[in-house]
PDB file of N, CA and C in Angstrom:
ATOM      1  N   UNK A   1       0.844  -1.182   0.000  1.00  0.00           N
ATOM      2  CA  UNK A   1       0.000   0.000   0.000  1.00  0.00           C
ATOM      3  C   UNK A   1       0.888   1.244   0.000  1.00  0.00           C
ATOM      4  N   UNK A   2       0.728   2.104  -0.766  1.00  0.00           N
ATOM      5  CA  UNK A   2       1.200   3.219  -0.946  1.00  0.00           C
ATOM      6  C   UNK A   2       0.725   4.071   0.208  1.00  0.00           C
ATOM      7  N   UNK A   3       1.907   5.027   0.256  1.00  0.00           N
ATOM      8  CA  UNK A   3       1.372   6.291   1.553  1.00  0.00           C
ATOM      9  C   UNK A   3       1.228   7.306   0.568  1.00  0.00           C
ATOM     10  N   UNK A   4       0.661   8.456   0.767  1.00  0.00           N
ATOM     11  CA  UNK A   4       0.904   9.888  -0.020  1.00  0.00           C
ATOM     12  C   UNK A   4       0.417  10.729   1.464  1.00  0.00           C
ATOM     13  N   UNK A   5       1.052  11.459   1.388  1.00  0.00           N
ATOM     14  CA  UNK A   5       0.961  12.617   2.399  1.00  0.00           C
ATOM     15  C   UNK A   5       0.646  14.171   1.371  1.00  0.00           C
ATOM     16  N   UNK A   6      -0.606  14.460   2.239  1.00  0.00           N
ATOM     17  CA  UNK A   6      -1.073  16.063   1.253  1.00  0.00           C
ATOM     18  C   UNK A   6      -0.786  17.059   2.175  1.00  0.00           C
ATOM     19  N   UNK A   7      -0.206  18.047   2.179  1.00  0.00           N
ATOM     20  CA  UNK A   7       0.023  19.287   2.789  1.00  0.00           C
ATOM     21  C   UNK A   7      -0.353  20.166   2.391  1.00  0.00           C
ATOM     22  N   UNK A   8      -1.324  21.265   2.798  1.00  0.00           N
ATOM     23  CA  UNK A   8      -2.098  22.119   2.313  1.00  0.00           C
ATOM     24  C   UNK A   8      -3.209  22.834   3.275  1.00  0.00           C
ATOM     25  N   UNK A   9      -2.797  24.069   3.229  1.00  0.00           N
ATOM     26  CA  UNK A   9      -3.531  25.078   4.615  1.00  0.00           C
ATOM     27  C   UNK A   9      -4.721  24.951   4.151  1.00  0.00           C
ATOM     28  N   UNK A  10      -5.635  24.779   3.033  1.00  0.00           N
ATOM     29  CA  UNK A  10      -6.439  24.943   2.202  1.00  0.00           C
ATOM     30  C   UNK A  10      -7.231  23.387   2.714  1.00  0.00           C
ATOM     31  N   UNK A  11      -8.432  23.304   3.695  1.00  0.00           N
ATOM     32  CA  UNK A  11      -9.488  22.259   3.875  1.00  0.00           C
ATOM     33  C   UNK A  11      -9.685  21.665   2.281  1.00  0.00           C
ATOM     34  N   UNK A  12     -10.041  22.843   1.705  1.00  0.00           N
ATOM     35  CA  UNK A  12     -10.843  22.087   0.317  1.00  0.00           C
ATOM     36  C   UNK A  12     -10.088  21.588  -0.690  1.00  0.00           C
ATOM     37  N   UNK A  13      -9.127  22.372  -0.887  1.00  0.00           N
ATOM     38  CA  UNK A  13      -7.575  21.287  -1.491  1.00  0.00           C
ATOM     39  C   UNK A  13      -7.485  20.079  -1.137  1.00  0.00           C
ATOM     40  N   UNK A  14      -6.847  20.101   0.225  1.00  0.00           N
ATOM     41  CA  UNK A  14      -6.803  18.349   0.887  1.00  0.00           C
ATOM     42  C   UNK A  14      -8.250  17.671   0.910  1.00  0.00           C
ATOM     43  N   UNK A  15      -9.231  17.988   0.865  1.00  0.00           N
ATOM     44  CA  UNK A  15     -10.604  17.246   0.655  1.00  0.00           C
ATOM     45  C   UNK A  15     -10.426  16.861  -1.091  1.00  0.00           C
ATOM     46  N   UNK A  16     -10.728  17.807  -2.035  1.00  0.00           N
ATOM     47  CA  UNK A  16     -10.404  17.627  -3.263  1.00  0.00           C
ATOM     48  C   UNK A  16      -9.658  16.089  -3.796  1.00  0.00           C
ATOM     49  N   UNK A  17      -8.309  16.671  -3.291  1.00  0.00           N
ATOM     50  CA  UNK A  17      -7.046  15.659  -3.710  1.00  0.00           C
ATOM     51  C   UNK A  17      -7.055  14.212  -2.717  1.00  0.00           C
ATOM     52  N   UNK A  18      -7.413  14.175  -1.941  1.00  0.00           N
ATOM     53  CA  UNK A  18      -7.931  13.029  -0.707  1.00  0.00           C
ATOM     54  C   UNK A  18      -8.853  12.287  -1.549  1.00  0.00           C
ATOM     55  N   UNK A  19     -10.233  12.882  -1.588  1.00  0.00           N
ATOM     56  CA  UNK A  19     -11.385  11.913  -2.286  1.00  0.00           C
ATOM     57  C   UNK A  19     -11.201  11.627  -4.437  1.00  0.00           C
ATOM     58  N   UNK A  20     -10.250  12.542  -4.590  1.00  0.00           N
ATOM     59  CA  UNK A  20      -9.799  11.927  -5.985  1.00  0.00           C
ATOM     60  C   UNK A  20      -8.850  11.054  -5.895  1.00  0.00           C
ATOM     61  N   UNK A  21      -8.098  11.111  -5.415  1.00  0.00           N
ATOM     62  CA  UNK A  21      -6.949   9.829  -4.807  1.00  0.00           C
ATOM     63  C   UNK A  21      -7.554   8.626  -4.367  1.00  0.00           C
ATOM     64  N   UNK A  22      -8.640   8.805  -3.362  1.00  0.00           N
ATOM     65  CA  UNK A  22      -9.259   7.662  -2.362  1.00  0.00           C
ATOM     66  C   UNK A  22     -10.305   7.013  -3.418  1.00  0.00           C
ATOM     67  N   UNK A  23     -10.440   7.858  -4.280  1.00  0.00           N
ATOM     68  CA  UNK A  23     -11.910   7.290  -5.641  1.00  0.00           C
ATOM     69  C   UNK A  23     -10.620   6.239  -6.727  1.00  0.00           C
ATOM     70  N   UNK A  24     -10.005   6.954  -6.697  1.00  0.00           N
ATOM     71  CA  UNK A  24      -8.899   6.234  -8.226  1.00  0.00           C
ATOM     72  C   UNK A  24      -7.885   5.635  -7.791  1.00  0.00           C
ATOM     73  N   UNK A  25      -7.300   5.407  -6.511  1.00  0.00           N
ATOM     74  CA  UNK A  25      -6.681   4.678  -6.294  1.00  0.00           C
ATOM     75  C   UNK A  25      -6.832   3.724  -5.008  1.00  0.00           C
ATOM     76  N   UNK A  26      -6.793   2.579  -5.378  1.00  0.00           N
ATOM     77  CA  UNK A  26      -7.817   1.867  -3.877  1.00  0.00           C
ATOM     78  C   UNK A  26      -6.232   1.275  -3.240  1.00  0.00           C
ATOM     79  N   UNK A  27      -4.957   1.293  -4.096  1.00  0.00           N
ATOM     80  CA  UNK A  27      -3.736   1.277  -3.077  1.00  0.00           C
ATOM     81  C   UNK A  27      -3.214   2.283  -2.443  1.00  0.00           C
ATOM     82  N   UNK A  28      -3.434   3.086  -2.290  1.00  0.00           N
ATOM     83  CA  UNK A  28      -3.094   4.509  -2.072  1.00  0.00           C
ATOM     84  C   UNK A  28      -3.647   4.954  -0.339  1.00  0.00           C
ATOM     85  N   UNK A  29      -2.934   4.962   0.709  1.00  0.00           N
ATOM     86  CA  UNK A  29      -3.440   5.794   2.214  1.00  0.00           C
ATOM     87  C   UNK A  29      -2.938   6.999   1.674  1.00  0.00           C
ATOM     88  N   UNK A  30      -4.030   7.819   1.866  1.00  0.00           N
ATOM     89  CA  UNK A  30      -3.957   9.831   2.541  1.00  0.00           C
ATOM     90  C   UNK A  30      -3.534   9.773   3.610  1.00  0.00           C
ATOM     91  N   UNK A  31      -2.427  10.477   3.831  1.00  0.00           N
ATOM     92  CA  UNK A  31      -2.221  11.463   5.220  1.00  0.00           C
ATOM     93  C   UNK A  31      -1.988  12.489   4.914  1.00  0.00           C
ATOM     94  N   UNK A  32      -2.768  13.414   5.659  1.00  0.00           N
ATOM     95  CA  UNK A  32      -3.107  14.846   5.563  1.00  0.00           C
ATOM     96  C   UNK A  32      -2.036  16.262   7.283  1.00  0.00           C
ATOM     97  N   UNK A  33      -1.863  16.768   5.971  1.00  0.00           N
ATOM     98  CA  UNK A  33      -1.139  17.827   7.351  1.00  0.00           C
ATOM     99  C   UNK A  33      -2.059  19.282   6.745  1.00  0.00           C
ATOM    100  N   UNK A  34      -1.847  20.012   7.712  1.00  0.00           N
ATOM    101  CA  UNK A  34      -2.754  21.464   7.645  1.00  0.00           C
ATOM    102  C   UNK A  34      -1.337  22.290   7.287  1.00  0.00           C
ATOM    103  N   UNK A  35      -0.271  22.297   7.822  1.00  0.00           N
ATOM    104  CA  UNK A  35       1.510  23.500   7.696  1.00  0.00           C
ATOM    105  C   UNK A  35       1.990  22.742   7.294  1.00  0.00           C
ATOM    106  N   UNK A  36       3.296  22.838   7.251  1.00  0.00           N
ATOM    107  CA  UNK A  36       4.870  22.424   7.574  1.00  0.00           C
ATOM    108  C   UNK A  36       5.233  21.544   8.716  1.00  0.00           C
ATOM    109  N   UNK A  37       5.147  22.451   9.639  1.00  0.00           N
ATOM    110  CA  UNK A  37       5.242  21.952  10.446  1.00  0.00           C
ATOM    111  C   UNK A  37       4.485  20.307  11.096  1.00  0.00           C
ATOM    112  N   UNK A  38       3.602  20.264  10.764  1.00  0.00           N
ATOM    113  CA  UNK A  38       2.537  18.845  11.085  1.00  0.00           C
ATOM    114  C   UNK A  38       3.126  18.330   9.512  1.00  0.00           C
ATOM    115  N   UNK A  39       3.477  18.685   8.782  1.00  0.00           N
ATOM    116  CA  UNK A  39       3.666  17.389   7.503  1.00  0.00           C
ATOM    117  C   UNK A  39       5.478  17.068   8.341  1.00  0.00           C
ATOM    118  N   UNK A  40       5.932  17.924   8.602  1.00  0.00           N
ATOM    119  CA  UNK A  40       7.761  17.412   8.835  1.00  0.00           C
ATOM    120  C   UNK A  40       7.074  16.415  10.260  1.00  0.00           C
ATOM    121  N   UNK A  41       6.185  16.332  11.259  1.00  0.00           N
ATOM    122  CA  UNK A  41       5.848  15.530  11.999  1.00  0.00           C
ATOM    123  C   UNK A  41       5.385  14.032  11.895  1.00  0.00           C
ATOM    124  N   UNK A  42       4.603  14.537  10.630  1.00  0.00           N
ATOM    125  CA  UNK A  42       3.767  13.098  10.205  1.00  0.00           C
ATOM    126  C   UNK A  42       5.209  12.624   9.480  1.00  0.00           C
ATOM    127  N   UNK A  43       5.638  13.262   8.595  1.00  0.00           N
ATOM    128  CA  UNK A  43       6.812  12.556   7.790  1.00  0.00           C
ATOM    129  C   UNK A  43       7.560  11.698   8.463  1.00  0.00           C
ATOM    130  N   UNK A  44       8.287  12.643   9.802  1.00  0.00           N
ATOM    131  CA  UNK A  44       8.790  11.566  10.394  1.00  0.00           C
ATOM    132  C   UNK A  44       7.935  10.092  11.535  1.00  0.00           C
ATOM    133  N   UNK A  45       7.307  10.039  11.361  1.00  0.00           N
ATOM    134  CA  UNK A  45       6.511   9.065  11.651  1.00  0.00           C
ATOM    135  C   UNK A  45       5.723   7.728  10.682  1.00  0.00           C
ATOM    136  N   UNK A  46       5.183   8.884   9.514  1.00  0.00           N
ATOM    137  CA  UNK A  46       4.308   7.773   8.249  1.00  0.00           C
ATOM    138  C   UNK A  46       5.484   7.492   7.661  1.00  0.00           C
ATOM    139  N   UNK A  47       6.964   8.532   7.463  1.00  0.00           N
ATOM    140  CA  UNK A  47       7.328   7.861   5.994  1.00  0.00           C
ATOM    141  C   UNK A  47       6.533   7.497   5.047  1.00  0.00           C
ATOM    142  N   UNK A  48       5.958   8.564   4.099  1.00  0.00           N
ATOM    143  CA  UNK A  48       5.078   8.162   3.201  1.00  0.00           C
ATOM    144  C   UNK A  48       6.211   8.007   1.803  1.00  0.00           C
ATOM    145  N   UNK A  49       5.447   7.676   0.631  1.00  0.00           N
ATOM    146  CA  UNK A  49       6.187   7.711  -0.484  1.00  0.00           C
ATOM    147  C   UNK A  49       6.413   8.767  -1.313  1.00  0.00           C
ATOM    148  N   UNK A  50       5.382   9.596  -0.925  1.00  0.00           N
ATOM    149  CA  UNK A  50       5.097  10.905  -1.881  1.00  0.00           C
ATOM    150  C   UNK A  50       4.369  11.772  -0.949  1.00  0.00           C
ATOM    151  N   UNK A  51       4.909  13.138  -1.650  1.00  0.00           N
ATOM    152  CA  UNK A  51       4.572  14.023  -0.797  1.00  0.00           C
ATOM    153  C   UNK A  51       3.913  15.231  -1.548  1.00  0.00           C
ATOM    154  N   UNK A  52       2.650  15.770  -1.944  1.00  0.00           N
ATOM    155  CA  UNK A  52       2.028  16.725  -2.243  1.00  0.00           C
ATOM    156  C   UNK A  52       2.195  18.225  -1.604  1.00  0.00           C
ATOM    157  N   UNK A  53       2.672  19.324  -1.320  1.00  0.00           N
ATOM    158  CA  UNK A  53       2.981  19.894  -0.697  1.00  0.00           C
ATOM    159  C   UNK A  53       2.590  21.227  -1.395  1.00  0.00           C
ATOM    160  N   UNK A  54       1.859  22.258  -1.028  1.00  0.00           N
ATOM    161  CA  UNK A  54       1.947  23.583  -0.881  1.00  0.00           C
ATOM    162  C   UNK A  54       3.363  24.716  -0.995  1.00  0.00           C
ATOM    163  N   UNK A  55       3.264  25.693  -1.022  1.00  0.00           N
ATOM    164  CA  UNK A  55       4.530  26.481  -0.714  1.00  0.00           C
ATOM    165  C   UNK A  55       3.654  27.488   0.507  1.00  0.00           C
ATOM    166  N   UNK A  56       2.778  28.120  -0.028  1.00  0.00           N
ATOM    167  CA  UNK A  56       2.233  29.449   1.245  1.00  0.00           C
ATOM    168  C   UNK A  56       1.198  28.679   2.122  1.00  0.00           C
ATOM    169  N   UNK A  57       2.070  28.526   3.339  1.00  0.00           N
ATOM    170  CA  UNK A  57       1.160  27.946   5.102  1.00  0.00           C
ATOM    171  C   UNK A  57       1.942  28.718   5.604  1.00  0.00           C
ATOM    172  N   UNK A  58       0.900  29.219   6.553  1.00  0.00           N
ATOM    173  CA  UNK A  58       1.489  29.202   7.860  1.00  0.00           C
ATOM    174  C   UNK A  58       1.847  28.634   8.576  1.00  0.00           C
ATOM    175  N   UNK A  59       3.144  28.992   9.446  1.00  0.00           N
ATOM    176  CA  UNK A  59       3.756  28.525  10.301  1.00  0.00           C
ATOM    177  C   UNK A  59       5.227  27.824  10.177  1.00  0.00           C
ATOM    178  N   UNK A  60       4.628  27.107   9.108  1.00  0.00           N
ATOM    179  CA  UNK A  60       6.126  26.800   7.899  1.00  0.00           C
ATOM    180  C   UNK A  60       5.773  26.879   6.692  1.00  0.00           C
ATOM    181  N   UNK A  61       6.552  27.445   5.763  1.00  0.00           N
ATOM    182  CA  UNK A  61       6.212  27.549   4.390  1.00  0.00           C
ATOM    183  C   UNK A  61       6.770  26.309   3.498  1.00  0.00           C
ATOM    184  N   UNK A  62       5.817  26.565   2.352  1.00  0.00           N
ATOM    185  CA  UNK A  62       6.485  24.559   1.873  1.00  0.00           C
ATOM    186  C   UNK A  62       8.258  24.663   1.586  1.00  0.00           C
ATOM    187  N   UNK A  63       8.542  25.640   1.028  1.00  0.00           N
ATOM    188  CA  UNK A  63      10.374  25.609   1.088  1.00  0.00           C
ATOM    189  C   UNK A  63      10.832  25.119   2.558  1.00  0.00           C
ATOM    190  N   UNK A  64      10.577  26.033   3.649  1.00  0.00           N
ATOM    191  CA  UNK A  64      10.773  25.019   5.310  1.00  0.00           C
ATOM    192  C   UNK A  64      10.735  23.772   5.100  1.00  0.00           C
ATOM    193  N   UNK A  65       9.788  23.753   4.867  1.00  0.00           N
ATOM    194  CA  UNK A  65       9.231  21.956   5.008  1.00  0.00           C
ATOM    195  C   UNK A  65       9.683  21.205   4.058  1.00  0.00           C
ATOM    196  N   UNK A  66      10.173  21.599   3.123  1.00  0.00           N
ATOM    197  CA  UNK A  66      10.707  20.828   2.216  1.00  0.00           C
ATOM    198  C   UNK A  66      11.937  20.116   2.341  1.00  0.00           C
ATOM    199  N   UNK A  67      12.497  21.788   2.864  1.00  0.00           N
ATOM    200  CA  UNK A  67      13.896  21.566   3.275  1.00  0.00           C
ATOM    201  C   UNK A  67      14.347  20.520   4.689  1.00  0.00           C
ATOM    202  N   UNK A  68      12.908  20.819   5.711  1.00  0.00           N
ATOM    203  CA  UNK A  68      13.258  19.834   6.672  1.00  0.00           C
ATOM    204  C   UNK A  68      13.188  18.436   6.391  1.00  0.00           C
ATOM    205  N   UNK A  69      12.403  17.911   5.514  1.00  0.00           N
ATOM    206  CA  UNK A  69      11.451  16.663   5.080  1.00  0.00           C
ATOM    207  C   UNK A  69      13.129  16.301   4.693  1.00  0.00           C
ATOM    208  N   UNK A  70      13.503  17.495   3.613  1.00  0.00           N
ATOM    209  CA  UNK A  70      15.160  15.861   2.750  1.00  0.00           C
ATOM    210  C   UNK A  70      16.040  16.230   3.938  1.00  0.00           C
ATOM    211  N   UNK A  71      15.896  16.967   4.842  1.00  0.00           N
ATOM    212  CA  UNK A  71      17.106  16.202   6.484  1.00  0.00           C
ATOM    213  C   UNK A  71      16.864  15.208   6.643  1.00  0.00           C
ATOM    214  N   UNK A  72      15.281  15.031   6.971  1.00  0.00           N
ATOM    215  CA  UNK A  72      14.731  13.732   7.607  1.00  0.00           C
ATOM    216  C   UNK A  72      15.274  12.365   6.789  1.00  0.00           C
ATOM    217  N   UNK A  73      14.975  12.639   5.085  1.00  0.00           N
ATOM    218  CA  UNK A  73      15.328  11.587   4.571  1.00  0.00           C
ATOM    219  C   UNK A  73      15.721  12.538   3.415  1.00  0.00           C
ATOM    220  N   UNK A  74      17.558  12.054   2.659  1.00  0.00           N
ATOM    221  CA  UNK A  74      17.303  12.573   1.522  1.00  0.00           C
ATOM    222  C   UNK A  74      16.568  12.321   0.331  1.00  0.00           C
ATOM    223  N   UNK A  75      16.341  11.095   0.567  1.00  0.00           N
ATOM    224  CA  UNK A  75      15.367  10.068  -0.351  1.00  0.00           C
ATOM    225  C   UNK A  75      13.873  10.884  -0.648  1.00  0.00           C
ATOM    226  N   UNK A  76      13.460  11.775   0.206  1.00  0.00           N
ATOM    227  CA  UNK A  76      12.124  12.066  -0.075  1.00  0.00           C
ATOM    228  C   UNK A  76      11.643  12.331  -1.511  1.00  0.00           C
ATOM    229  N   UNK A  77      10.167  11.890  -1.723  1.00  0.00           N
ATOM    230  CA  UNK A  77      10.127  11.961  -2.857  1.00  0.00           C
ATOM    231  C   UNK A  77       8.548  13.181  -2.532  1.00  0.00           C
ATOM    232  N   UNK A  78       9.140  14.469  -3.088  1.00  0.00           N
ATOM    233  CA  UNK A  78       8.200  15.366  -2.975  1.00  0.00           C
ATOM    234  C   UNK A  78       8.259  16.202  -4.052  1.00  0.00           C
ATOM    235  N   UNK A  79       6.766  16.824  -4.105  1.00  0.00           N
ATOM    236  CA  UNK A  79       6.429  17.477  -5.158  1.00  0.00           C
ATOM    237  C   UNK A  79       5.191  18.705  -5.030  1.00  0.00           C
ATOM    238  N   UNK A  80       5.823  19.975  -5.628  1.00  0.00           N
ATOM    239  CA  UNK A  80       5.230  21.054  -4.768  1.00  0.00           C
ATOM    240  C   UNK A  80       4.359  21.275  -5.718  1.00  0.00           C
ATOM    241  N   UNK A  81       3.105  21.540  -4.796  1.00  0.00           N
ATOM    242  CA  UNK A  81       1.547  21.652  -5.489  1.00  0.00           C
ATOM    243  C   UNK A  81       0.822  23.090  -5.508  1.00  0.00           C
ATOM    244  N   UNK A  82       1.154  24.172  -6.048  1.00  0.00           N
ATOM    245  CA  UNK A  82       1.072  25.628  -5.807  1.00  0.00           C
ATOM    246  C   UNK A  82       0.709  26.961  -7.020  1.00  0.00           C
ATOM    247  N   UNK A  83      -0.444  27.478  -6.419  1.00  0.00           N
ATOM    248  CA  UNK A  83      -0.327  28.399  -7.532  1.00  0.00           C
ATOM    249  C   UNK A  83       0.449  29.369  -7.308  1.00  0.00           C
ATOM    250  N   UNK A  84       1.227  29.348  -6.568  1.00  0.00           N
ATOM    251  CA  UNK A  84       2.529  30.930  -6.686  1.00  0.00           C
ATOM    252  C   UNK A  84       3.258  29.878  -7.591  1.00  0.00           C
ATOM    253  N   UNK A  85       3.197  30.192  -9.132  1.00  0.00           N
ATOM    254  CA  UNK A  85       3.962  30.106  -9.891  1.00  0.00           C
ATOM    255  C   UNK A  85       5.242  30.757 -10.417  1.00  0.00           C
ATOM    256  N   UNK A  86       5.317  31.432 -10.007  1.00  0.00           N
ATOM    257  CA  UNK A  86       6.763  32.740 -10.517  1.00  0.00           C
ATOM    258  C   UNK A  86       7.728  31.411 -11.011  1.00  0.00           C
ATOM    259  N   UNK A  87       8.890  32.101 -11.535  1.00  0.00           N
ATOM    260  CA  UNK A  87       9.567  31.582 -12.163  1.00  0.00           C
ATOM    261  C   UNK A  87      11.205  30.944 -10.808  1.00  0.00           C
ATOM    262  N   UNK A  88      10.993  32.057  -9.910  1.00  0.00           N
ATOM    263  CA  UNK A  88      11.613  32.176  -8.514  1.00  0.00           C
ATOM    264  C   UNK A  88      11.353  31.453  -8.119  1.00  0.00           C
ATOM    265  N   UNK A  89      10.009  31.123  -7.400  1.00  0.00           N
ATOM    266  CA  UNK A  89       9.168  29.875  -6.564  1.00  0.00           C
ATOM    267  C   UNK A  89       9.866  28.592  -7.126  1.00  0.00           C
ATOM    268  N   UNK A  90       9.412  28.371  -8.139  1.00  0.00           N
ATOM    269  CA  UNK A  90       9.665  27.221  -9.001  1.00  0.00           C
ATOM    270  C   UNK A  90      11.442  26.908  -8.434  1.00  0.00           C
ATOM    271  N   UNK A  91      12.575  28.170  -8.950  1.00  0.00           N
ATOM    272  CA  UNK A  91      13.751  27.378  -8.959  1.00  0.00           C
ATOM    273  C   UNK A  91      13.880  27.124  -7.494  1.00  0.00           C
ATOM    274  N   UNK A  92      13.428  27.829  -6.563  1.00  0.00           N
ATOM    275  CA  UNK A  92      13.855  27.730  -5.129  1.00  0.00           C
ATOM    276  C   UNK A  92      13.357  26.404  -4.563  1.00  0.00           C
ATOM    277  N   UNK A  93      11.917  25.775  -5.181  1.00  0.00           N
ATOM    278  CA  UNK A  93      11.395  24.693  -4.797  1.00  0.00           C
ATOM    279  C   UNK A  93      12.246  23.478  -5.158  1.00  0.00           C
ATOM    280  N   UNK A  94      12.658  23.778  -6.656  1.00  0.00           N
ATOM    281  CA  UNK A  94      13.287  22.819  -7.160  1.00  0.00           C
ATOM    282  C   UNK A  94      15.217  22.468  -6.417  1.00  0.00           C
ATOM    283  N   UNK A  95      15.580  23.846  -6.145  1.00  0.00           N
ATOM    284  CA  UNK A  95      16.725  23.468  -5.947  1.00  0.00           C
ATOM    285  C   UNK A  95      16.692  22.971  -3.900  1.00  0.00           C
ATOM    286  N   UNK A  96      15.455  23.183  -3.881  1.00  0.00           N
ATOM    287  CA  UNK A  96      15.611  22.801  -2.224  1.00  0.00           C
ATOM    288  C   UNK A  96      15.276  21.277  -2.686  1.00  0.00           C
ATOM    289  N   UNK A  97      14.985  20.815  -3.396  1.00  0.00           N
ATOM    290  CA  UNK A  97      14.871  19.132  -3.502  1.00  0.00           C
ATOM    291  C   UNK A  97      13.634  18.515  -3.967  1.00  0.00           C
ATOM    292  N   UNK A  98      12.500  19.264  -4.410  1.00  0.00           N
ATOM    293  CA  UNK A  98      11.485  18.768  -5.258  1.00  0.00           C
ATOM    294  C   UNK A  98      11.146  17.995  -6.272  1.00  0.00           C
ATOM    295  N   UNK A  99      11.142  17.150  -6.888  1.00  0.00           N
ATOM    296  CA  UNK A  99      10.941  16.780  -8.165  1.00  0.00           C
ATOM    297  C   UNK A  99      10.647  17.101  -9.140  1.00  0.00           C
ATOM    298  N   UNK A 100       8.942  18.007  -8.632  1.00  0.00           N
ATOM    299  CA  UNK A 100       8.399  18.420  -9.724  1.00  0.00           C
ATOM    300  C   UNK A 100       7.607  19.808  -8.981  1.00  0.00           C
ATOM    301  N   UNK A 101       6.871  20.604  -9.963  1.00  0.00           N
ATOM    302  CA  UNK A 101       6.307  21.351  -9.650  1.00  0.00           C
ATOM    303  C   UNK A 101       4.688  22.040 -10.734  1.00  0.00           C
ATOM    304  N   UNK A 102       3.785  21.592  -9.450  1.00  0.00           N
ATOM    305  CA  UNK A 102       2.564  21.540  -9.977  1.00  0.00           C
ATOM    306  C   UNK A 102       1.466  22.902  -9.909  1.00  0.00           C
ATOM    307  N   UNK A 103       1.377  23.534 -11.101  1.00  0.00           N
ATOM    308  CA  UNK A 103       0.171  24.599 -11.262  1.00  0.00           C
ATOM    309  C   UNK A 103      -0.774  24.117 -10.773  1.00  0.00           C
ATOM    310  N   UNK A 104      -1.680  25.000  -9.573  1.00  0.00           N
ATOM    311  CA  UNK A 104      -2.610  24.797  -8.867  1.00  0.00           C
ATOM    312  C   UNK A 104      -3.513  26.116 -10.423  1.00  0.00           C
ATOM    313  N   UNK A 105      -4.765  25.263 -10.255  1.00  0.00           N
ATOM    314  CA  UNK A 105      -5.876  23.956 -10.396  1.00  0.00           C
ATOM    315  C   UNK A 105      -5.092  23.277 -10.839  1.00  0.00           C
ATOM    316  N   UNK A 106      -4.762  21.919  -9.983  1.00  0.00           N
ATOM    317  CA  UNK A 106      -4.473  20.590 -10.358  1.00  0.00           C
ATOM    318  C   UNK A 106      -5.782  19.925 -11.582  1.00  0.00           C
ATOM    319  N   UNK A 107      -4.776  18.885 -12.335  1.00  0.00           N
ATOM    320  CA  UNK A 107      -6.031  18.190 -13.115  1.00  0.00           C
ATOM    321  C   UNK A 107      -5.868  16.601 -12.647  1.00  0.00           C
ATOM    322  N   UNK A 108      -6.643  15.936 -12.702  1.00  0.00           N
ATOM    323  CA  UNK A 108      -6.697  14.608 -12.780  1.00  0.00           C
ATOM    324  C   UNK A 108      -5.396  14.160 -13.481  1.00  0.00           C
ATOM    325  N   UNK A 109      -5.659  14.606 -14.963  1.00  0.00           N
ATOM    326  CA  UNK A 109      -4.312  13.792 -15.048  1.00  0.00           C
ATOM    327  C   UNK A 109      -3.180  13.831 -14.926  1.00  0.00           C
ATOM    328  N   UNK A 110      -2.362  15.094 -14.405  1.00  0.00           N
ATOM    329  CA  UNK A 110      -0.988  15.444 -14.003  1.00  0.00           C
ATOM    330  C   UNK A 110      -1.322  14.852 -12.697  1.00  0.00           C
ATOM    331  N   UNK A 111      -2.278  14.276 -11.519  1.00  0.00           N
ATOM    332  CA  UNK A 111      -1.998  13.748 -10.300  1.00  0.00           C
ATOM    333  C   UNK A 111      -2.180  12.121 -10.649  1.00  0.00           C
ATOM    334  N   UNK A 112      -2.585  12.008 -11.545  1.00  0.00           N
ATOM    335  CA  UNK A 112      -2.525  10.078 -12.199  1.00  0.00           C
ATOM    336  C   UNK A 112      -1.219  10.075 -12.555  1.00  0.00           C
ATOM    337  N   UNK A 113      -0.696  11.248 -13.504  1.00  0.00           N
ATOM    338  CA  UNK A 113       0.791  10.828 -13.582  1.00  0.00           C
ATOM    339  C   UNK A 113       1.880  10.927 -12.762  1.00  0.00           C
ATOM    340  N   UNK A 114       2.064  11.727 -11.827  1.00  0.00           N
ATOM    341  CA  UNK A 114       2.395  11.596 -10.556  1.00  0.00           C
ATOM    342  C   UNK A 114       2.407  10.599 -10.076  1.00  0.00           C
ATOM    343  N   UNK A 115       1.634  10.271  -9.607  1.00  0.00           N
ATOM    344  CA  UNK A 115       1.085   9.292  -8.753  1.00  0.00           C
ATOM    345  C   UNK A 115       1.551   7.577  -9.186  1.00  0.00           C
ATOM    346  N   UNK A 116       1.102   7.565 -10.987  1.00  0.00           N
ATOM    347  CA  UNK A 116       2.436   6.903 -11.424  1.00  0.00           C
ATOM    348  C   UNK A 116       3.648   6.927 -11.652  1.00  0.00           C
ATOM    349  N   UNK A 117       3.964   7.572 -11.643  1.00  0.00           N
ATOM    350  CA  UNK A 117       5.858   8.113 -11.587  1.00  0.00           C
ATOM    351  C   UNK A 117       6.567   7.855 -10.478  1.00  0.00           C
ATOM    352  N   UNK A 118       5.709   8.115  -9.216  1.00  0.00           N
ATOM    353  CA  UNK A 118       6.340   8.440  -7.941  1.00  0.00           C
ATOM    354  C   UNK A 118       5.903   6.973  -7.332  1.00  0.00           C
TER     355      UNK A 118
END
């Protein structure tokens, strides 16, 4: 069984991406964080496989958390889910250790391919 961990200050985001995940993939556990801070908690605990992540929360911003998540493991396999698109966002996400980086409205099928990739 796959883990995916969603991070996202946004209720209706993590509801969204939870019940499209939980509908299309029946190997797949959600774990859900509200900051940074509660995803670098759960991380170190679920070790999930994939990590959906935000950039703007409070309390920790997804670069924080990103950056804490590859201490925890450099192995993490995360991927920032955000409409602050700038061209900045993007390299800072990427060079803190991201994989990929996803334009919020997400579609179905960039999180199927994800989801297969990862």
């Amino acid at each position: 069984m796959k883990k995916v961990l969603l991070c996202d200050d946004s209720m209706l985001v993590r509801r969204q991406l939870r019940d499209y995940i939980s509908q299309q993939r029946k190997d797949v556990t959600v774990i859900e964080a509200v900051n940074g801070i509660e995803a670098v908690e759960k991380y170190a605990i679920e070790r999930p496989d994939l990590v959906l992540m935000d950039i703007v929360m409070p309390e920790m911003d997804g670069i924080g958390c990103l950056k804490s998540i590859r201490k925890l493991d450099p192995q993490a396999k995360i991927i920032v889910l955000s409409s602050v698109g700038n061209r900045e966002t993007l390299l800072e996400a990427l060079e803190a250790g991201a994989l990929d980086f996803i334009q919020k409205p997400w579609t179905e099928k960039v999180i199927n391919r994800i989801l297969d990739l990862y």
